[in-house]
C-alpha atoms as a PDB file:
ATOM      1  CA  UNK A   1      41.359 105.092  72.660  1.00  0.00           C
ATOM      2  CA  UNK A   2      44.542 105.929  70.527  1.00  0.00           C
ATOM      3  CA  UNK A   3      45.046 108.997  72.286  1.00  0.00           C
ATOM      4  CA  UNK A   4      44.793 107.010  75.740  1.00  0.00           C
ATOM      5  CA  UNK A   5      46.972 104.530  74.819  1.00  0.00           C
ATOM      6  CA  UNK A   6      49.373 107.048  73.334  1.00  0.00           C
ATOM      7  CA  UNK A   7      49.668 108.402  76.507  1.00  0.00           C
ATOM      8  CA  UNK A   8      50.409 105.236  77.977  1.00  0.00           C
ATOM      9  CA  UNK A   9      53.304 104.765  75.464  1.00  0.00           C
ATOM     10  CA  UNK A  10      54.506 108.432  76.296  1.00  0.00           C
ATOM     11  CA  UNK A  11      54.237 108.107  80.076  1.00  0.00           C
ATOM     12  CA  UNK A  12      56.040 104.377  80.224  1.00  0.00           C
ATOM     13  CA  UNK A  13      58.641 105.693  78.106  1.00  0.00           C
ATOM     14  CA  UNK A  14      59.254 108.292  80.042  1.00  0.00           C
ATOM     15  CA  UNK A  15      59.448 106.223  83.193  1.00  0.00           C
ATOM     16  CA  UNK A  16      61.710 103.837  82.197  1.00  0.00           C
ATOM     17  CA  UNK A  17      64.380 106.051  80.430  1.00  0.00           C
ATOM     18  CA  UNK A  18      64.557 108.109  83.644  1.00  0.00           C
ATOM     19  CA  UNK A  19      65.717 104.430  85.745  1.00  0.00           C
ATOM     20  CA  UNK A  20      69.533 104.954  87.022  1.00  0.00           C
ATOM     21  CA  UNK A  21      71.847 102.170  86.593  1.00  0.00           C
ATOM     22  CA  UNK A  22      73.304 100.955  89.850  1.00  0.00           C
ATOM     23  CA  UNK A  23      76.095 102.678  89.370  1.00  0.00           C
ATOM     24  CA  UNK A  24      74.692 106.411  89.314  1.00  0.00           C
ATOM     25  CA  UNK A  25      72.259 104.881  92.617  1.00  0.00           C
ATOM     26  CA  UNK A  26      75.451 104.164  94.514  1.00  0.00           C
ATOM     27  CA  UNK A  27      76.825 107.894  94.028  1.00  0.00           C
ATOM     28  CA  UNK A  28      77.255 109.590  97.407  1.00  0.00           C
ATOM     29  CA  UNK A  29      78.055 108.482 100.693  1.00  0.00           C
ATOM     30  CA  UNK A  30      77.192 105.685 102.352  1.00  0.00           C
ATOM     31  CA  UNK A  31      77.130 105.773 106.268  1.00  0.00           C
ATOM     32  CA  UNK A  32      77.886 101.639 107.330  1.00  0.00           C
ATOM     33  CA  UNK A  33      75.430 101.086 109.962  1.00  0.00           C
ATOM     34  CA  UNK A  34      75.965  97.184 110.510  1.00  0.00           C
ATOM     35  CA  UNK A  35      78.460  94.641 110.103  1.00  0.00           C
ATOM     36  CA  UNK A  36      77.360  91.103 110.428  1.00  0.00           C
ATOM     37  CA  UNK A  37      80.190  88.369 110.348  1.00  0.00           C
ATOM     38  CA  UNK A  38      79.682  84.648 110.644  1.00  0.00           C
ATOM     39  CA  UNK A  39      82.684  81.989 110.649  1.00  0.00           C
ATOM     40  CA  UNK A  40      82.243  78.763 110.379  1.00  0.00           C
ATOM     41  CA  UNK A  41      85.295  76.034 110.818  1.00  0.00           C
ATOM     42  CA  UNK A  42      85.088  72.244 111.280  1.00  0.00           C
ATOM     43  CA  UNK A  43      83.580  72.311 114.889  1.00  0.00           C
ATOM     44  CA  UNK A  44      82.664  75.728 115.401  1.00  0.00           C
ATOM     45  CA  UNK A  45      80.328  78.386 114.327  1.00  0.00           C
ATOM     46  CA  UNK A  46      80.683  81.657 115.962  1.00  0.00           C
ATOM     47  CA  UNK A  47      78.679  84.999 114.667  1.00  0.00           C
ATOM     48  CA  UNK A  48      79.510  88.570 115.305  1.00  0.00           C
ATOM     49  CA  UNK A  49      77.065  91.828 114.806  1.00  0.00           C
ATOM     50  CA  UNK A  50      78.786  95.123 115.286  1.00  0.00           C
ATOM     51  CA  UNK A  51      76.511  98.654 114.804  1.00  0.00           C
ATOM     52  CA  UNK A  52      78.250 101.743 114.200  1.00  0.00           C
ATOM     53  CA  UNK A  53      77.594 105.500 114.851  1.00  0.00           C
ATOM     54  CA  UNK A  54      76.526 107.905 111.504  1.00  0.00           C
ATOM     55  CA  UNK A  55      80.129 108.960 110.412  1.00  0.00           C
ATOM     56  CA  UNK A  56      82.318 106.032 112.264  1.00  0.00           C
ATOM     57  CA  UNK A  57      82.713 104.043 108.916  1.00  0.00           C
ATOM     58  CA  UNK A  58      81.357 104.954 105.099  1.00  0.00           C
ATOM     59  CA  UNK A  59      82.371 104.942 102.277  1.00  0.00           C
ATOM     60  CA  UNK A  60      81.852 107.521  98.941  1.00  0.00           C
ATOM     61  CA  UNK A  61      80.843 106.050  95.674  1.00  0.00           C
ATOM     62  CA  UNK A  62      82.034 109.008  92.678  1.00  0.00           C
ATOM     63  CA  UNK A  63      82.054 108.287  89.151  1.00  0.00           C
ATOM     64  CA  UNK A  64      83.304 104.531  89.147  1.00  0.00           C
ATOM     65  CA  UNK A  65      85.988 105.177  92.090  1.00  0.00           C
ATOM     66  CA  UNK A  66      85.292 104.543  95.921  1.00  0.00           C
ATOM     67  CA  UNK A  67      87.033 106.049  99.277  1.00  0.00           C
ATOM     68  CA  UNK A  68      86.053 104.168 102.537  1.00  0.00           C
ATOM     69  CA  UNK A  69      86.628 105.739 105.811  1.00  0.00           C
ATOM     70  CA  UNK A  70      87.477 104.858 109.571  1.00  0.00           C
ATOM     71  CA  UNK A  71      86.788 107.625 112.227  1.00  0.00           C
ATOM     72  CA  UNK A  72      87.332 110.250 109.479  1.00  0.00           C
ATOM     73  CA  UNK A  73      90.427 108.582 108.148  1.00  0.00           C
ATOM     74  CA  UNK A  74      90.779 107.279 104.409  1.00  0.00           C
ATOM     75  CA  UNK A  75      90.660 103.512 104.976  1.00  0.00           C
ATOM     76  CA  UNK A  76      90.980 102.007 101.227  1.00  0.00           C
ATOM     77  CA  UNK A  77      90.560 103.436  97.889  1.00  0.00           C
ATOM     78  CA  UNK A  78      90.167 102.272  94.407  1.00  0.00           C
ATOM     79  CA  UNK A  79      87.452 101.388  91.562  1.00  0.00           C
ATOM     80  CA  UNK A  80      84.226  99.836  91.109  1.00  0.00           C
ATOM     81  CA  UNK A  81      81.715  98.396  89.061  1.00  0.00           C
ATOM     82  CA  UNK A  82      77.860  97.359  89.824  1.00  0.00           C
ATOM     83  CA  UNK A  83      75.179  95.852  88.664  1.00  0.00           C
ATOM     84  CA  UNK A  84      71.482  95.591  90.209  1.00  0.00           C
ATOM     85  CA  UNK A  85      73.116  91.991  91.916  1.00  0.00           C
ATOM     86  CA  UNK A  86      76.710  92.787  92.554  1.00  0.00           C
ATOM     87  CA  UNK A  87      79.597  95.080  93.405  1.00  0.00           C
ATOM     88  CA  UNK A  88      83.198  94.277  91.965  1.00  0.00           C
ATOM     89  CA  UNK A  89      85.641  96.686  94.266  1.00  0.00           C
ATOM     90  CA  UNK A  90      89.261  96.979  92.602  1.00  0.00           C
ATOM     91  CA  UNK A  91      92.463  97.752  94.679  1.00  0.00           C
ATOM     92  CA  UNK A  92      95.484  97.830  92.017  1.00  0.00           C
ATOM     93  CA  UNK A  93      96.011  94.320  90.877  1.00  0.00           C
ATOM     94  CA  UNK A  94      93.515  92.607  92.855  1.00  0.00           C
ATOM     95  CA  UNK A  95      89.221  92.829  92.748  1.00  0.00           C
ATOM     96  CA  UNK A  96      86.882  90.735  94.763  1.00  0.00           C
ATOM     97  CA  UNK A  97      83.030  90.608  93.524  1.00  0.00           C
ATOM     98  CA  UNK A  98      80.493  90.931  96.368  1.00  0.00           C
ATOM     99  CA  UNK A  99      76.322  90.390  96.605  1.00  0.00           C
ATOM    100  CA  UNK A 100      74.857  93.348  96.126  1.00  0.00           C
ATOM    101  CA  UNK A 101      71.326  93.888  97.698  1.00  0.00           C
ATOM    102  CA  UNK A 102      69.130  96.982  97.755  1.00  0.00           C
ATOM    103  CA  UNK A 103      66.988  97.196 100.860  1.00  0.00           C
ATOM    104  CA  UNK A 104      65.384  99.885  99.101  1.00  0.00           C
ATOM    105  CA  UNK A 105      67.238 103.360  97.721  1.00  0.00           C
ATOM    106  CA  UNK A 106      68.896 104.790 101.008  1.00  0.00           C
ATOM    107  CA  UNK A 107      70.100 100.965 101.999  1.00  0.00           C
ATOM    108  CA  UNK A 108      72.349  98.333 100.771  1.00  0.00           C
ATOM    109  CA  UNK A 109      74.041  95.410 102.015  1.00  0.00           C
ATOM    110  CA  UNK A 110      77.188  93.694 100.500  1.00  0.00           C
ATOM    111  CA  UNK A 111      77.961  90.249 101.038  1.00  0.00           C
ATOM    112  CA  UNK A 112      81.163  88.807 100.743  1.00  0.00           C
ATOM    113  CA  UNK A 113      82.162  85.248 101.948  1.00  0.00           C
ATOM    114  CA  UNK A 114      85.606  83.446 101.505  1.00  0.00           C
ATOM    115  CA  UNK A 115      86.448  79.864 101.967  1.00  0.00           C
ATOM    116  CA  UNK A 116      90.081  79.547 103.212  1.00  0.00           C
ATOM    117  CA  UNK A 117      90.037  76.108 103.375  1.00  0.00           C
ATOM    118  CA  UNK A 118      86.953  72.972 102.779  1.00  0.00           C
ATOM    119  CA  UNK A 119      86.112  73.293 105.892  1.00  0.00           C
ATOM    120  CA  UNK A 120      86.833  76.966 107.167  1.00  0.00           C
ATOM    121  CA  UNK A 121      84.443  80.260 105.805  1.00  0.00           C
ATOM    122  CA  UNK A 122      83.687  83.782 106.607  1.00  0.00           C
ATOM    123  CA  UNK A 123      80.916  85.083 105.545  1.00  0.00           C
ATOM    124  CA  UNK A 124      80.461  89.052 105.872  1.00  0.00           C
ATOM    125  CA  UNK A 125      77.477  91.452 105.337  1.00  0.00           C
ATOM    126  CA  UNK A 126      77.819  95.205 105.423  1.00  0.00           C
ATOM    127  CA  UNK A 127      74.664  97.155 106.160  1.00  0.00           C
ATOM    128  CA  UNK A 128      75.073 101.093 104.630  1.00  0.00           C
ATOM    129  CA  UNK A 129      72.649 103.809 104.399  1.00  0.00           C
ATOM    130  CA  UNK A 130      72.868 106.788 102.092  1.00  0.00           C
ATOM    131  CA  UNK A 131      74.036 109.937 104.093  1.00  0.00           C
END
């Protein structure tokens, strides 16, 4: 029974010191497969869903730096930070802190919204898969 349970102890152990933090999961690239924009003013409420080819738009997670690309072409650039729940994306003086949700390990979405006024908001969700 001791040795069993040993076991146990050793195997759990084991398990749980191997777990990445988000961080090291988000390392790589990141194909975007989706965009998905609602808007919603006063009177109006209009959505938008956009798909994209593998290799139109991704973006490469290294260390704690990102480099997101258009057709091929570096798009934006900076630092990041992540927990299991959220992604904080830093370009020089300014950082905005998005929803982070795993699908499961090859696919994430990040949702951002902003409220420009009471009565005006975007809300944005960016589907990626790992390349």
């Amino acid at each position: 029974m001791k040795r069993t349970l040993f076991l146990l102890f050793i195997a759990f152990t084991t398990f749980t010191a191997c777990k990445k933090d988000p961080q090291e999961k988000l390392e790589g690239r990141w194909n975007q497969t989706k965009l998905y924009v609602v808007q919603t003013s006063k009177d109006t409420k209009t959505e938008e869903n956009i798909t994209y080819k593998i290799g139109e738009s991704y973006i490469v997670f290294s260390d704690n730096t990102f480099k997101s690309y258009q057709d091929g072409k570096l798009s934006d650039n900076g630092t990041f930070t992540a927990t299991e729940n959220s992604i904080t994306l830093t370009r020089g003086e300014s950082s905005a802190t998005s929803v982070l949700r795993w699908n499961s390990k090859k696919e994430i979405v990040i949702i951002g919204e902003i409220h420009d006024l009471p009565s005006n908001s975007i809300k944005v969700e960016l589907t990626f898969r790992k390349h």
